[in-house]
C-alpha atoms as a PDB file:
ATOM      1  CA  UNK A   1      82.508  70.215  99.874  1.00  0.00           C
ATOM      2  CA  UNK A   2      86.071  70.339  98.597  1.00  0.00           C
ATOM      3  CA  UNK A   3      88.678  67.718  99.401  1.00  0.00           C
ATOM      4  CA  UNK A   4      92.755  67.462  99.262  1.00  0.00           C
ATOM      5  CA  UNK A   5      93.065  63.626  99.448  1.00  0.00           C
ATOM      6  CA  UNK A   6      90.226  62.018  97.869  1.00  0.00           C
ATOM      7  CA  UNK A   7      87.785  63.259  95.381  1.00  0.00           C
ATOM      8  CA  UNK A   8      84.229  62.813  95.335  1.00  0.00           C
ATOM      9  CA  UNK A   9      81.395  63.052  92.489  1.00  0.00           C
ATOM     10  CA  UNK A  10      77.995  61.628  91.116  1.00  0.00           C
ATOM     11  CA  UNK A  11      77.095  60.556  87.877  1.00  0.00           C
ATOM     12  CA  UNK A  12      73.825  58.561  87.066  1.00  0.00           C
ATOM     13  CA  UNK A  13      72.896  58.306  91.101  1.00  0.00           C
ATOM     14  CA  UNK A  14      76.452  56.654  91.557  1.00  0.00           C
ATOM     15  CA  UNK A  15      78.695  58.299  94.147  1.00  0.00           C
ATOM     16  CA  UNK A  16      82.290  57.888  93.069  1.00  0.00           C
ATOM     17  CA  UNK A  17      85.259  58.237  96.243  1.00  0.00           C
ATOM     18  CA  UNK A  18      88.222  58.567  94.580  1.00  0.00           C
ATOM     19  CA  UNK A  19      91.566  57.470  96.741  1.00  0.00           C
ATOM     20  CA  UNK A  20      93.750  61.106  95.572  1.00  0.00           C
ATOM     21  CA  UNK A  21      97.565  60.754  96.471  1.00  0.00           C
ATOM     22  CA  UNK A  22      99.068  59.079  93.777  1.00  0.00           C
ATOM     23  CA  UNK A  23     102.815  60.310  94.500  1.00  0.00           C
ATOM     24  CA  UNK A  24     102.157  58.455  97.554  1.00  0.00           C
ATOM     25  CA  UNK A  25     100.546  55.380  95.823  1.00  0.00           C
ATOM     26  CA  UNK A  26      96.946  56.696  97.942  1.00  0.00           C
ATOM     27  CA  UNK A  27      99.142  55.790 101.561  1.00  0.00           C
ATOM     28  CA  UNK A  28      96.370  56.590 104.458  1.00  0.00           C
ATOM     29  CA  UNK A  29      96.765  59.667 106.700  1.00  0.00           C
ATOM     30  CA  UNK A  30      94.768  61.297 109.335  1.00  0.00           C
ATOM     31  CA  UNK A  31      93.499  64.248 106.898  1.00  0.00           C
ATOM     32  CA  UNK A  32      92.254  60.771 104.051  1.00  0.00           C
ATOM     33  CA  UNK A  33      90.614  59.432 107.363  1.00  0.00           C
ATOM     34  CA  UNK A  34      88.461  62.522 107.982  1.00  0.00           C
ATOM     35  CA  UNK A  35      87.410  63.264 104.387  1.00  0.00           C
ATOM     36  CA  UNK A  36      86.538  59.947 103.520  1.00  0.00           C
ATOM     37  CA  UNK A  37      84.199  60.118 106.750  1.00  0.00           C
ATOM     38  CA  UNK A  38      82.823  63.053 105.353  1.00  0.00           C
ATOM     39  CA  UNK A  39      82.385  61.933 102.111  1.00  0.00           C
ATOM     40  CA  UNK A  40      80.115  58.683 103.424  1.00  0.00           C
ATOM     41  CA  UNK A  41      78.313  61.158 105.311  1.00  0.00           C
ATOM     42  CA  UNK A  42      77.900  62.822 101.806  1.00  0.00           C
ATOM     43  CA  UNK A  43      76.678  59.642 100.162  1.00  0.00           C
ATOM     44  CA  UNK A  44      73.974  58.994 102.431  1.00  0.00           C
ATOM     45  CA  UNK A  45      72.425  62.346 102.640  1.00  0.00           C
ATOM     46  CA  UNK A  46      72.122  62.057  98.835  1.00  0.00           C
ATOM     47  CA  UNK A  47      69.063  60.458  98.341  1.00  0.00           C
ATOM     48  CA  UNK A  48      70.044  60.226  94.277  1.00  0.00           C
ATOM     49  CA  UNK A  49      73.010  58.220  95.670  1.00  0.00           C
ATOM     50  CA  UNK A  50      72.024  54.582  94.926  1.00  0.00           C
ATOM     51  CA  UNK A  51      75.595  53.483  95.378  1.00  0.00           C
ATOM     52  CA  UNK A  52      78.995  53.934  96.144  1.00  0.00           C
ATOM     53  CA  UNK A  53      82.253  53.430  93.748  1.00  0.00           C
ATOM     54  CA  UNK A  54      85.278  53.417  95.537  1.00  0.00           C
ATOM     55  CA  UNK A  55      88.835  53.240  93.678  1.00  0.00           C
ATOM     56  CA  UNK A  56      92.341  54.925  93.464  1.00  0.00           C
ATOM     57  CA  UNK A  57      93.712  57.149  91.507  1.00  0.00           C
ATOM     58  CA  UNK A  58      97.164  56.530  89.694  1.00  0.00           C
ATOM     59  CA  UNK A  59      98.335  53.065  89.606  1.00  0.00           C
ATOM     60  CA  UNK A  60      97.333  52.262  93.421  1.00  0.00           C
ATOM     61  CA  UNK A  61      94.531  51.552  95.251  1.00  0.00           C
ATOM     62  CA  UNK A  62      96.447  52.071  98.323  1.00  0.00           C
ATOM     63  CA  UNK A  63      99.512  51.248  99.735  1.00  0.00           C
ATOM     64  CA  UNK A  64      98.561  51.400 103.245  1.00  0.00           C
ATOM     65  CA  UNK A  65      99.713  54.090 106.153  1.00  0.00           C
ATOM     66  CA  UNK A  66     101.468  56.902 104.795  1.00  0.00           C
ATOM     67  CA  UNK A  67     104.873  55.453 106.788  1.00  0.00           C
ATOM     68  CA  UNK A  68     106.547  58.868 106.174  1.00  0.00           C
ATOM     69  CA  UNK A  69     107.022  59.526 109.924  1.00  0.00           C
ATOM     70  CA  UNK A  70     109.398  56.996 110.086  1.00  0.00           C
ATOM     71  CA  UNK A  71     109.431  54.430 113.188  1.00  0.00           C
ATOM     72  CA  UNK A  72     107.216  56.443 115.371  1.00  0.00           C
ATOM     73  CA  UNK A  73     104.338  56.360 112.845  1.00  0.00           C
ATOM     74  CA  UNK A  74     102.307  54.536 114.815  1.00  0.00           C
ATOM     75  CA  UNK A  75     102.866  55.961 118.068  1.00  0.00           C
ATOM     76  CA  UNK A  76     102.209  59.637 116.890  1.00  0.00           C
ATOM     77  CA  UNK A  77      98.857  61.271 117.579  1.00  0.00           C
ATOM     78  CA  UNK A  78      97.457  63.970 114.784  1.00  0.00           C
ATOM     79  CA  UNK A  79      96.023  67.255 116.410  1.00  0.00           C
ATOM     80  CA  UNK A  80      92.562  66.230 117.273  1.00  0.00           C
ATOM     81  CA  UNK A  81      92.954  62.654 117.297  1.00  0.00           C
ATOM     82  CA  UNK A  82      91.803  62.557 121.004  1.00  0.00           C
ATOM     83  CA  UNK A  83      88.681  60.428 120.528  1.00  0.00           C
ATOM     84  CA  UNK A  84      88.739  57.573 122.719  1.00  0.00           C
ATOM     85  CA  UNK A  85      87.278  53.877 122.159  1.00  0.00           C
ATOM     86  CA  UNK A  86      87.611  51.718 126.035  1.00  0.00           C
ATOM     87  CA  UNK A  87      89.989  54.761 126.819  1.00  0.00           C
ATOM     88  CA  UNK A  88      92.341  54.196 124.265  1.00  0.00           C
ATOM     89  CA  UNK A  89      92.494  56.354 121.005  1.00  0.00           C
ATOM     90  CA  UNK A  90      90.878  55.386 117.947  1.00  0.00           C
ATOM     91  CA  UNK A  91      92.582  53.277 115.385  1.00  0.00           C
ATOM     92  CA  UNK A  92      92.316  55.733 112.270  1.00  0.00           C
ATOM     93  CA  UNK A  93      91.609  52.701 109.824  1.00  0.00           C
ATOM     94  CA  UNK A  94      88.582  51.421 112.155  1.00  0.00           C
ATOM     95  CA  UNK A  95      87.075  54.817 112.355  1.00  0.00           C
ATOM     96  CA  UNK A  96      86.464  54.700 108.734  1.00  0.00           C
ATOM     97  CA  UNK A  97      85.920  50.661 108.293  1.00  0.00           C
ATOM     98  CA  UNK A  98      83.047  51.582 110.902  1.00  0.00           C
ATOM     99  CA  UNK A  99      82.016  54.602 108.376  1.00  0.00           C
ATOM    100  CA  UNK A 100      81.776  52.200 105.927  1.00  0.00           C
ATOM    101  CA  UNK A 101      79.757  49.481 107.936  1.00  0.00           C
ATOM    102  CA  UNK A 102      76.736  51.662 108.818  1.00  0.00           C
ATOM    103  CA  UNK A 103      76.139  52.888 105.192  1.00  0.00           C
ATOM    104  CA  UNK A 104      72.976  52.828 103.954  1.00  0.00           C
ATOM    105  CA  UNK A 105      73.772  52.794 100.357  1.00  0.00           C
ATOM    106  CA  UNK A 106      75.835  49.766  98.756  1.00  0.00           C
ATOM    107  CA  UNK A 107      79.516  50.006  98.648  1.00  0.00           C
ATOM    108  CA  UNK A 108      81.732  48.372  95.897  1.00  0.00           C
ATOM    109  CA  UNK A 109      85.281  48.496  95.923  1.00  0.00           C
ATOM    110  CA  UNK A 110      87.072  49.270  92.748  1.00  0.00           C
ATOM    111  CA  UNK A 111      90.494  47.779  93.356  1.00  0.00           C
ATOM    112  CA  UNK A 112      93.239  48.942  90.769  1.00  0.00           C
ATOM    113  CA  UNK A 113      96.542  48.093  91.968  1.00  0.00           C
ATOM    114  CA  UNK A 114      98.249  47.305  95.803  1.00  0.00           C
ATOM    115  CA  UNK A 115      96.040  47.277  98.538  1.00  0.00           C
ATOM    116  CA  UNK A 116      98.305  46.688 101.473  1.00  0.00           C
ATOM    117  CA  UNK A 117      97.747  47.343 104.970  1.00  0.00           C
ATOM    118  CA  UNK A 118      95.080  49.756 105.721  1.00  0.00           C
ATOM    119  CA  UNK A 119      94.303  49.634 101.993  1.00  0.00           C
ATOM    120  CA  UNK A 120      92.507  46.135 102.131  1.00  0.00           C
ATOM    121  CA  UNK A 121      90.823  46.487 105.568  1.00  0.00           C
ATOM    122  CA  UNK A 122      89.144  49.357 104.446  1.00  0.00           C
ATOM    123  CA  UNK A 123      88.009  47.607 102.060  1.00  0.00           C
ATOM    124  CA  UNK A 124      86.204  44.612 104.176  1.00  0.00           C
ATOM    125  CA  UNK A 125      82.967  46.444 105.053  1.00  0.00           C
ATOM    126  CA  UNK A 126      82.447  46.691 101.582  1.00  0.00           C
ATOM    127  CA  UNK A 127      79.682  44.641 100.316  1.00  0.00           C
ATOM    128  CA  UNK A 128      81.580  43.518  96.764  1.00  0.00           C
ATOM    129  CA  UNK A 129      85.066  43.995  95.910  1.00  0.00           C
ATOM    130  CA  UNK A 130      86.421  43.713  92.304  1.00  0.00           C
ATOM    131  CA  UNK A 131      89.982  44.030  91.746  1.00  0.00           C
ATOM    132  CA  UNK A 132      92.227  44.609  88.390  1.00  0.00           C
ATOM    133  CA  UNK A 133      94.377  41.847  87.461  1.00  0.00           C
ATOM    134  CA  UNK A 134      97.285  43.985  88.317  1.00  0.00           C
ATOM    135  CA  UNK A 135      96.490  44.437  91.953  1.00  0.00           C
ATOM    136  CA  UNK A 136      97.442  42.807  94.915  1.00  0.00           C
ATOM    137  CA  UNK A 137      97.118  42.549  98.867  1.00  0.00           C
ATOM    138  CA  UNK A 138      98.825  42.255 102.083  1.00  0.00           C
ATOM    139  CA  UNK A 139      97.898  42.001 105.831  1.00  0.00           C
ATOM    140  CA  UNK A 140     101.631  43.061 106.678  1.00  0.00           C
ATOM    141  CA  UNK A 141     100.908  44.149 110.151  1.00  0.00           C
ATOM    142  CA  UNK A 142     102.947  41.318 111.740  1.00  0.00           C
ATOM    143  CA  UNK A 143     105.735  42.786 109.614  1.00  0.00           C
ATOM    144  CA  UNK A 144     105.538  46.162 111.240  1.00  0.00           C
ATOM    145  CA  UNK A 145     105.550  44.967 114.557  1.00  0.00           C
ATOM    146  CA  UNK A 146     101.373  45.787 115.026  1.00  0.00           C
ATOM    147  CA  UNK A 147      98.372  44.361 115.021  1.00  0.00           C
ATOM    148  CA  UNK A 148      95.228  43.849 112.343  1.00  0.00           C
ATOM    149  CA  UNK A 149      93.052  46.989 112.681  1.00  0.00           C
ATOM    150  CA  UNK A 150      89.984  48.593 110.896  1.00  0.00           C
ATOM    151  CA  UNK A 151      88.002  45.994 113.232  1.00  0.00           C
ATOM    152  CA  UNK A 152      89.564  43.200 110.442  1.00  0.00           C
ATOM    153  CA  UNK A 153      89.518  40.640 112.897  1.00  0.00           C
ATOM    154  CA  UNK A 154      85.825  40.969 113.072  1.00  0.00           C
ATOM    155  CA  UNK A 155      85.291  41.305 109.379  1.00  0.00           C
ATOM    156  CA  UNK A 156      87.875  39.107 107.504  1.00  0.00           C
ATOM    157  CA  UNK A 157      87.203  36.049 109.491  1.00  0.00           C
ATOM    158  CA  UNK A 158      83.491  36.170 108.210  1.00  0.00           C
ATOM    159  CA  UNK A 159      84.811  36.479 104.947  1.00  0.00           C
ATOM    160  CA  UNK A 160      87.309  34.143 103.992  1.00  0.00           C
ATOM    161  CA  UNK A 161      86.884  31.979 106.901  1.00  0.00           C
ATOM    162  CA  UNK A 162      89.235  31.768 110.001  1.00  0.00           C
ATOM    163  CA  UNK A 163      92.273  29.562 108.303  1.00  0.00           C
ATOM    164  CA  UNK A 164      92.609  31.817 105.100  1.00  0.00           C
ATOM    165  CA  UNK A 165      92.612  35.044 107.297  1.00  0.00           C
ATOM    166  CA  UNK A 166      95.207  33.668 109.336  1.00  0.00           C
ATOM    167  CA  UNK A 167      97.349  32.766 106.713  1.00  0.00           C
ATOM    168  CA  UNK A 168      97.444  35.875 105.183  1.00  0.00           C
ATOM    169  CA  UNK A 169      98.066  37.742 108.581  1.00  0.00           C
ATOM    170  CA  UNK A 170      99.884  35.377 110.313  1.00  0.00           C
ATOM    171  CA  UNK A 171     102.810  35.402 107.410  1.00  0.00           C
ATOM    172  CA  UNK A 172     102.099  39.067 106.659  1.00  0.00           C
ATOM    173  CA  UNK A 173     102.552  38.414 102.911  1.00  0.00           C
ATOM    174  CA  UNK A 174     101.673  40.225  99.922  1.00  0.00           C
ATOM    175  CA  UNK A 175      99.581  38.012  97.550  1.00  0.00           C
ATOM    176  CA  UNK A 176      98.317  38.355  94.002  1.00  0.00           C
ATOM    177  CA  UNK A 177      94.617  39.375  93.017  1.00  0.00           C
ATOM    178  CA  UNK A 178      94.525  35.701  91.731  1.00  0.00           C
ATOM    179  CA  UNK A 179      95.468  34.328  94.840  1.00  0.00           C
ATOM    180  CA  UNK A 180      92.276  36.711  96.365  1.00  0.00           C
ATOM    181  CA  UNK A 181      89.943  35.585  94.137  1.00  0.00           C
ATOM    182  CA  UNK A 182      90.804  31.767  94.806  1.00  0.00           C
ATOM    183  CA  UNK A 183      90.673  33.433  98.988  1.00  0.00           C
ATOM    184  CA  UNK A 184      86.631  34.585  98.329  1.00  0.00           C
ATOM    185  CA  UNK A 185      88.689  37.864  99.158  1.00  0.00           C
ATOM    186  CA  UNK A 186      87.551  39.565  95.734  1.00  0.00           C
ATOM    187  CA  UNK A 187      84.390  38.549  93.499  1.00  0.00           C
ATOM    188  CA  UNK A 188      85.909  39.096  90.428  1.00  0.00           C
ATOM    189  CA  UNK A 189      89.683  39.613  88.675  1.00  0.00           C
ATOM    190  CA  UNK A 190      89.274  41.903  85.233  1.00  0.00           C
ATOM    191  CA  UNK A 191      91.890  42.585  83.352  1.00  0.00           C
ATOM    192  CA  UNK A 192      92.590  46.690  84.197  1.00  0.00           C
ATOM    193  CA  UNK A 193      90.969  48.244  81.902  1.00  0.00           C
ATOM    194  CA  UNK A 194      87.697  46.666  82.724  1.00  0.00           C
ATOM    195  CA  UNK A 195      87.341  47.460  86.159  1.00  0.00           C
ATOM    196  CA  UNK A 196      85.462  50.398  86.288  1.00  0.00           C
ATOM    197  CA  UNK A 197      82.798  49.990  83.634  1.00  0.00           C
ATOM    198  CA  UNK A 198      82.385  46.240  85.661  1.00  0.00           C
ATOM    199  CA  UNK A 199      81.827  48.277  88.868  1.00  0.00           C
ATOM    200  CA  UNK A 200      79.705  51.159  87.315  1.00  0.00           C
ATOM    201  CA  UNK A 201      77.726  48.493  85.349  1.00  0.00           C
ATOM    202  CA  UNK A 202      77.253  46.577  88.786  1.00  0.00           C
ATOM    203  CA  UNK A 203      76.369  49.687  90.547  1.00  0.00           C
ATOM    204  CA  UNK A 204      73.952  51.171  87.865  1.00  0.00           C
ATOM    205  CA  UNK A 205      72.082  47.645  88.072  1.00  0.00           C
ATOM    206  CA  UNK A 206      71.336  48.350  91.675  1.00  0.00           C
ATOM    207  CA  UNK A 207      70.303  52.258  91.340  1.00  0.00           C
ATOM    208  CA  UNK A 208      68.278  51.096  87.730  1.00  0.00           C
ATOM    209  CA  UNK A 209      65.989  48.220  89.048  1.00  0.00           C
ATOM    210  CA  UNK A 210      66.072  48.481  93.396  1.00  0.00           C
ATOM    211  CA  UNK A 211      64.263  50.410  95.521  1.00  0.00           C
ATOM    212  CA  UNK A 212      66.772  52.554  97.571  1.00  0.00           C
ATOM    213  CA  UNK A 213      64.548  51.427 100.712  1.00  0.00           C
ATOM    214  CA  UNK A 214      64.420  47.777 100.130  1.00  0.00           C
ATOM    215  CA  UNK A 215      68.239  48.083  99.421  1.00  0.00           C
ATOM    216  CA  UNK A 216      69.079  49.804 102.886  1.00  0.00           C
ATOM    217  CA  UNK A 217      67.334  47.479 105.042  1.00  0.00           C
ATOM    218  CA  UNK A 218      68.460  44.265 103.419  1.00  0.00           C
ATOM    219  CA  UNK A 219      72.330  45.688 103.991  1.00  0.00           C
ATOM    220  CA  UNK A 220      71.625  46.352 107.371  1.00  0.00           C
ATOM    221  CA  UNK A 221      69.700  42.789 107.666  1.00  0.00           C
ATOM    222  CA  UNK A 222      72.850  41.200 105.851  1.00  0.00           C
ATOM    223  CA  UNK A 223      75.613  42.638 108.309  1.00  0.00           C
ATOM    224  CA  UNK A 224      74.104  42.378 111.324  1.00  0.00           C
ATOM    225  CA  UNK A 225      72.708  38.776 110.905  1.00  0.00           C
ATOM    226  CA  UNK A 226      76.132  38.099 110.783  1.00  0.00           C
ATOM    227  CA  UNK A 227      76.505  38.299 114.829  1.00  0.00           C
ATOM    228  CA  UNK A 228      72.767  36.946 115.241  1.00  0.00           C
ATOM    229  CA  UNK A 229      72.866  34.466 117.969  1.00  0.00           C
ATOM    230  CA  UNK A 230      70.441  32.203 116.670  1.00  0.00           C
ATOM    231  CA  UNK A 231      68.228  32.146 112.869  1.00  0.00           C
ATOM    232  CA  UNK A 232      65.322  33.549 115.332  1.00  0.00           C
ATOM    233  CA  UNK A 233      66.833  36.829 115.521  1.00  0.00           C
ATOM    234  CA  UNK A 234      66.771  37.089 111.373  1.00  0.00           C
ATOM    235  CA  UNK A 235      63.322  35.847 111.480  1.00  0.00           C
ATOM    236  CA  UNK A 236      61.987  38.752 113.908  1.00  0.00           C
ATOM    237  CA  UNK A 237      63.767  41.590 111.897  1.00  0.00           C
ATOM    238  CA  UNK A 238      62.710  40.034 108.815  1.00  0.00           C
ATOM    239  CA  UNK A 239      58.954  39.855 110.335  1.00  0.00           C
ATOM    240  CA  UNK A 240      59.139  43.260 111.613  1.00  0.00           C
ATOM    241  CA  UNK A 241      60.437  45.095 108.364  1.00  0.00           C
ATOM    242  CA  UNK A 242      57.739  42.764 106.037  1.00  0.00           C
ATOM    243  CA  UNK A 243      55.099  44.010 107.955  1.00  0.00           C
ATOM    244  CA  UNK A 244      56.378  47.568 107.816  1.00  0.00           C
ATOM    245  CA  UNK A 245      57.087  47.818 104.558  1.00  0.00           C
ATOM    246  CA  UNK A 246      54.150  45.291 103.415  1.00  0.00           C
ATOM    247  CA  UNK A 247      51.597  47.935 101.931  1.00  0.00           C
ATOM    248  CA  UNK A 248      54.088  50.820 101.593  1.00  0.00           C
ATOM    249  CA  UNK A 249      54.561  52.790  97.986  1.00  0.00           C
ATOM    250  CA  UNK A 250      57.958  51.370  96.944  1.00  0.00           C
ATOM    251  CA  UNK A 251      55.798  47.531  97.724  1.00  0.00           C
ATOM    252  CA  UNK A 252      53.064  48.891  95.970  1.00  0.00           C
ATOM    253  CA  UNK A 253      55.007  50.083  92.642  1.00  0.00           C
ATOM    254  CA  UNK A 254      57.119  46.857  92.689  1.00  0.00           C
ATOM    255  CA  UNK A 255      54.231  44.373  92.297  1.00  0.00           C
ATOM    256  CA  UNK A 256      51.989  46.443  90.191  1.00  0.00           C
ATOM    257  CA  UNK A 257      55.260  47.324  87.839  1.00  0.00           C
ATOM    258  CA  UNK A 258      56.232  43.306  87.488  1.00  0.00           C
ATOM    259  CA  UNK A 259      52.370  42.867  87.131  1.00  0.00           C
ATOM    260  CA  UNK A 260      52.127  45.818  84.339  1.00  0.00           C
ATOM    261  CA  UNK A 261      55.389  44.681  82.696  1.00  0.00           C
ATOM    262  CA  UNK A 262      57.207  47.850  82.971  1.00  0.00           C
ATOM    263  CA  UNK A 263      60.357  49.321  85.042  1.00  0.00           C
ATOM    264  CA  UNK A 264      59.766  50.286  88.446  1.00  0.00           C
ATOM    265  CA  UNK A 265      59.709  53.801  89.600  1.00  0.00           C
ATOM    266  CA  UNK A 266      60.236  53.728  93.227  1.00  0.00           C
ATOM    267  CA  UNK A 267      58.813  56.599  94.980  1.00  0.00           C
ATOM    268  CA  UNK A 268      60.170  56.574  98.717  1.00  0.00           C
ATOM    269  CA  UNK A 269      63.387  58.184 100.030  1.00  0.00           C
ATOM    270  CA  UNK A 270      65.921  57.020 102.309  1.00  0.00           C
ATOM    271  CA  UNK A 271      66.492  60.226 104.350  1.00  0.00           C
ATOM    272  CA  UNK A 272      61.850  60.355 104.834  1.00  0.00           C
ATOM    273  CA  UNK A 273      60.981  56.588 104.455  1.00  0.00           C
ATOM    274  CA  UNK A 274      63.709  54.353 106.168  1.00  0.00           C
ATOM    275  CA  UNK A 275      61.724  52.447 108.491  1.00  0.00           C
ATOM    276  CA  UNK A 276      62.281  52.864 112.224  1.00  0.00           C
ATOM    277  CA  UNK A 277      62.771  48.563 113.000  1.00  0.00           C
ATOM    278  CA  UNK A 278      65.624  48.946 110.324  1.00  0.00           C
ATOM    279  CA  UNK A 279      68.977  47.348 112.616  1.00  0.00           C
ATOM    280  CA  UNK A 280      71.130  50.100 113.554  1.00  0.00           C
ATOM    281  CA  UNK A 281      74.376  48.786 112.893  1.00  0.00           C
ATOM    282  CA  UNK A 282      76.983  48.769 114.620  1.00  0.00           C
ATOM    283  CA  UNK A 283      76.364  49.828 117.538  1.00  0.00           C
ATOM    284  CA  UNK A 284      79.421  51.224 119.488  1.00  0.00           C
ATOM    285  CA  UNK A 285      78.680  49.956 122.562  1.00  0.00           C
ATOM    286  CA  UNK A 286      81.372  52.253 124.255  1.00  0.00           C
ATOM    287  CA  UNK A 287      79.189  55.463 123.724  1.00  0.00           C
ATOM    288  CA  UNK A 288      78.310  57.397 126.699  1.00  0.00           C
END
């Protein structure tokens, strides 16, 4: 599949999405929203995807909506953009934070330079982000006259907690990848150069020594527990995926491989194997 504004490769079972409009420092536009949909969909229908890279090219991650419209950016619907949500269109940056959400295959954010606006809340349903020392963020919707969105008031509470997120979008400020480390915003701050081989060598470590299975269900486990009532809800789809995957191959090779002293060689496949009590997550509840 070809793409204008991202690009999108493998290497080593690592999917790479590649932020592409650098004259724009990466800014977000209906057409970005679609192919990086697409290329998700991509990801996990690869069952030699074991994770997912995601970075920017040029010296951006990205900047946030492509403001190019001029004041009536926000208020301006793309041809197609009729999908409703509660019978109001779609935010554009939720539609791919919830993309994001239900992957199956581990997502790490590569973070090279600003990542303002819709170019950090994208970036929340990541499982790890790692930024450059040069980069930095800003929740500046209060500054434009909007609201969060890319379902960020869901995500960066859980976080960073409820008094750093409202800090950073209650001021609207732009903030330096030290100040987003010292947030639990980022995991790491390397110095530019660095970034990627940290984030390939991270990703490699899952796809090298996991089973893609195991890896699946545990993300979906993580996330949803996160709006679990009660432990008791973690206990009974921890009990039921145990007893599913208790005596199946990938269980099988682990043990005997740790027994026999030798690397793993997982044999099942997400798109044949995922088992059926694994959480679908999140559910949109608005779906006829």
């Amino acid at each position: 599949m070809s793409f204008s504004q991202i690009d999108y490769g493998v290497t080593s079972r690592v999917a790479t999405i590649t932020l592409k409009r650098p004259e724009r420092l990466n800014a977000f536009t209906f057409a970005m929203r679609g192919e990086l949909v697409k290329a998700f969909d991509l990801a996990d229908a690869d069952d030699d995807v074991r994770a997912v890279v995601v970075t920017g090219a040029g010296r951006a991650f990205c900047a946030g909506a492509d403001l190019g419209g001029g004041g009536d950016t926000f208020s301006r619907r793309e041809p197609g953009e009729g999908e409703l949500v509660d019978g109001a269109p779609r935010d554009g940056g939720g539609t791919v934070a919830l993309r994001i959400a239900r992957s199956l295959k581990p997502v790490i954010g590569a973070i090279n330079g600003p990542a303002i606006g819709v170019g950090v809340t994208m970036t929340l349903p990541m499982d790890v982000r790692l930024a450059a020392d040069t980069a930095k963020f800003g929740f500046v919707f209060a500054r434009r006259g909007i609201v969060t969105e890319a379902a960020s008031s869901w995500f960066l509470p859980r976080l960073v907690g409820i008094a750093q997120a409202m800090e950073w979008v209650a001021t609207g400020r732009v903030f330096p990848a030290s100040e987003a480390l010292e947030g639990r915003l980022v995991s790491r701050v390397l110095p530019a150069e660095e970034l990627l081989p940290a984030a390939y060598a991270l990703a490699r470590e899952i796809a090298d020594n996991t089973s893609a299975v195991s890896v699946a269900a545990i993300r979906r486990l993580m996330w949803s527990g996160l709006s679990a009532s009660s432990p008791w809800e973690a206990h009974a789809a921890d009990s039921r995926l145990m007893a599913e995957l208790g005596s199946a191959p990938d269980t099988v090779e682990g043990v005997t491989s740790f027994l026999e002293k030798r690397p793993a060689e997982f044999p099942m496949k997400i798109s044949e194997d995922l088992p059926g009590s694994v959480p679908s997550w999140p559910v949109n509840p608005y779906r006829v």
